[in-house]
Protein backbone atom coordinates (compact mmCIF):
# COMPACT_ATOMS: atom_id res chain seq x y z
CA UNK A 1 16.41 4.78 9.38
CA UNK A 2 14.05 7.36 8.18
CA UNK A 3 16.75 8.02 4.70
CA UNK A 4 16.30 4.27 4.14
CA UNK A 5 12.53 4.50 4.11
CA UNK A 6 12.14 7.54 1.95
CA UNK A 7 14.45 5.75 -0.53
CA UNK A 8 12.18 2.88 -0.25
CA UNK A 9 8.91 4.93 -1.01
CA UNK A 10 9.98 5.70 -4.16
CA UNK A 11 9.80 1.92 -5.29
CA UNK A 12 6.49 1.49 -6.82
CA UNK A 13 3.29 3.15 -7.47
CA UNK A 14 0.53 1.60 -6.79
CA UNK A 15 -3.56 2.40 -6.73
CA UNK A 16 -6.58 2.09 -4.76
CA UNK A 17 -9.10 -0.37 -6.73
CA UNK A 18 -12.08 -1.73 -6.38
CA UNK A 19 -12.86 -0.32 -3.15
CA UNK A 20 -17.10 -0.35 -2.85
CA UNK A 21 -19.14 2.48 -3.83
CA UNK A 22 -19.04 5.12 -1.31
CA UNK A 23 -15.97 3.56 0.53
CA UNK A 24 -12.38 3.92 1.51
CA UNK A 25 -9.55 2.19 1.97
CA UNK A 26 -8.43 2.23 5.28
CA UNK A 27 -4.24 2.43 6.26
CA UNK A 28 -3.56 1.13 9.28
CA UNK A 29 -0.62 1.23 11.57
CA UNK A 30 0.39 -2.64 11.45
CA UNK A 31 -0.88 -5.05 8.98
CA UNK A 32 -3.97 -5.66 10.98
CA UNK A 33 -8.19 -5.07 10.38
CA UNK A 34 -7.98 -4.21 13.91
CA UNK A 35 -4.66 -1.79 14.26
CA UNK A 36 -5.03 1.92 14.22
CA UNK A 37 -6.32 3.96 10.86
CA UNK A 38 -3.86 6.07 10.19
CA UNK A 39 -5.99 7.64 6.89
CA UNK A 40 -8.35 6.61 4.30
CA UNK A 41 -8.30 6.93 0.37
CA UNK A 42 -10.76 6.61 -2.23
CA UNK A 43 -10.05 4.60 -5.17
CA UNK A 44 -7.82 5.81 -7.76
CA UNK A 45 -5.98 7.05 -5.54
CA UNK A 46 -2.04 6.46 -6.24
CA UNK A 47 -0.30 4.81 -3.27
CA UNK A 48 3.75 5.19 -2.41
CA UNK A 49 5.03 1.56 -1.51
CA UNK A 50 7.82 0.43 0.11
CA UNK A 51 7.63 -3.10 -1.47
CA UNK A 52 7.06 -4.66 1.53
CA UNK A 53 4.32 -6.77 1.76
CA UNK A 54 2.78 -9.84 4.28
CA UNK A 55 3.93 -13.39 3.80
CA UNK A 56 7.98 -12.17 2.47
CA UNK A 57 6.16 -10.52 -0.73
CA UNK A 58 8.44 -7.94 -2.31
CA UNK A 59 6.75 -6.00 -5.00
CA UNK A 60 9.90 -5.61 -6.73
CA UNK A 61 10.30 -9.39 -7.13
CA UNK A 62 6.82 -9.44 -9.06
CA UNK A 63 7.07 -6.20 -11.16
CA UNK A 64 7.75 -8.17 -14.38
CA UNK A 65 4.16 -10.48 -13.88
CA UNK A 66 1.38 -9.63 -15.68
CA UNK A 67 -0.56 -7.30 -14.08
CA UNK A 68 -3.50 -9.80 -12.90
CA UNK A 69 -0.78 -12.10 -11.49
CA UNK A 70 1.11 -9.33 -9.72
CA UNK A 71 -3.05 -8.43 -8.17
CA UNK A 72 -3.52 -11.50 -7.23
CA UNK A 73 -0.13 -12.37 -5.64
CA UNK A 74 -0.90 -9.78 -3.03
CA UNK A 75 -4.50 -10.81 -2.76
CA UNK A 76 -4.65 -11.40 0.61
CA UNK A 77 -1.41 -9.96 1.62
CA UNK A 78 -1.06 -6.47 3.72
CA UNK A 79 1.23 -4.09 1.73
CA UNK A 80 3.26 -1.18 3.21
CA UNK A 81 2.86 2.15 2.41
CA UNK A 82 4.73 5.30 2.50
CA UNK A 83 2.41 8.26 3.28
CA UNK A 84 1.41 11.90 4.67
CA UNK A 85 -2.01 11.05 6.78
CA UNK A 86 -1.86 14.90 8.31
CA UNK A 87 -0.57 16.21 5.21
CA UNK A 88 1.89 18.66 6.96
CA UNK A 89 5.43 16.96 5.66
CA UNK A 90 5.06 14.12 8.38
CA UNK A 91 5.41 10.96 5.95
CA UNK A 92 5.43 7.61 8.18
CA UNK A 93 4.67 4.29 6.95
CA UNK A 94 1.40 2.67 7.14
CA UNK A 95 -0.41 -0.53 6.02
CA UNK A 96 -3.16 -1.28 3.30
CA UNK A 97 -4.95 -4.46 2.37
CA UNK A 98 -3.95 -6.30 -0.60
CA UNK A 99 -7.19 -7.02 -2.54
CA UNK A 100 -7.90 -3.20 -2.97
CA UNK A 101 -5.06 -2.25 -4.50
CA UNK A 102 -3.36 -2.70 -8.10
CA UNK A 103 0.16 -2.24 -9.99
CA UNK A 104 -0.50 1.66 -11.16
């Protein structure tokens, strides 16, 4: 399972946006506001995704919109990531929310 993932992660980049001033965006563990944050990045920050996202949203399926369509498709959507939170080689897959995020 873990090959099929790591092909996965190399899908699509995509960035932290419009996170506020002094802020984060949080990855959690399942596509909650309450599950466990796994890590945190600050905007600009480029983002490995899987293409999965909430609601049967594959990011693959909207890579030919415009970029402000392809934003606001995943508005409120939570989109998976592929990531290193420890940063020792340990990638796992987390979850980040939609409307901070943008086609990179």
């Amino acid at each position: 399972m873990a090959a099929v993932e790591a092909q996965a992660a190399t899908f699509a980049a995509w960035q932290v946006e419009d996170v506020p001033f002094g802020d984060t965006l949080n990855v959690r563990k399942y596509p909650s506001s309450v599950s466990q944050k796994q890590s945190a990045y600050p905007n600009g920050t480029v983002l490995q995704m899987t293409g999965k996202c909430t609601g049967g949203v594959n990011l693959l399926d909207i890579a030919g919109m415009p970029e402000w369509k392809q934003k606001q498709t995943v508005r409120y959507r939570w989109c998976q990531i592929w990531h290193d939170p420890a940063q020792n080689g340990g990638f796992v897959t987390g979850w980040v929310y939609g409307r901070y995020i943008a086609p990179h």
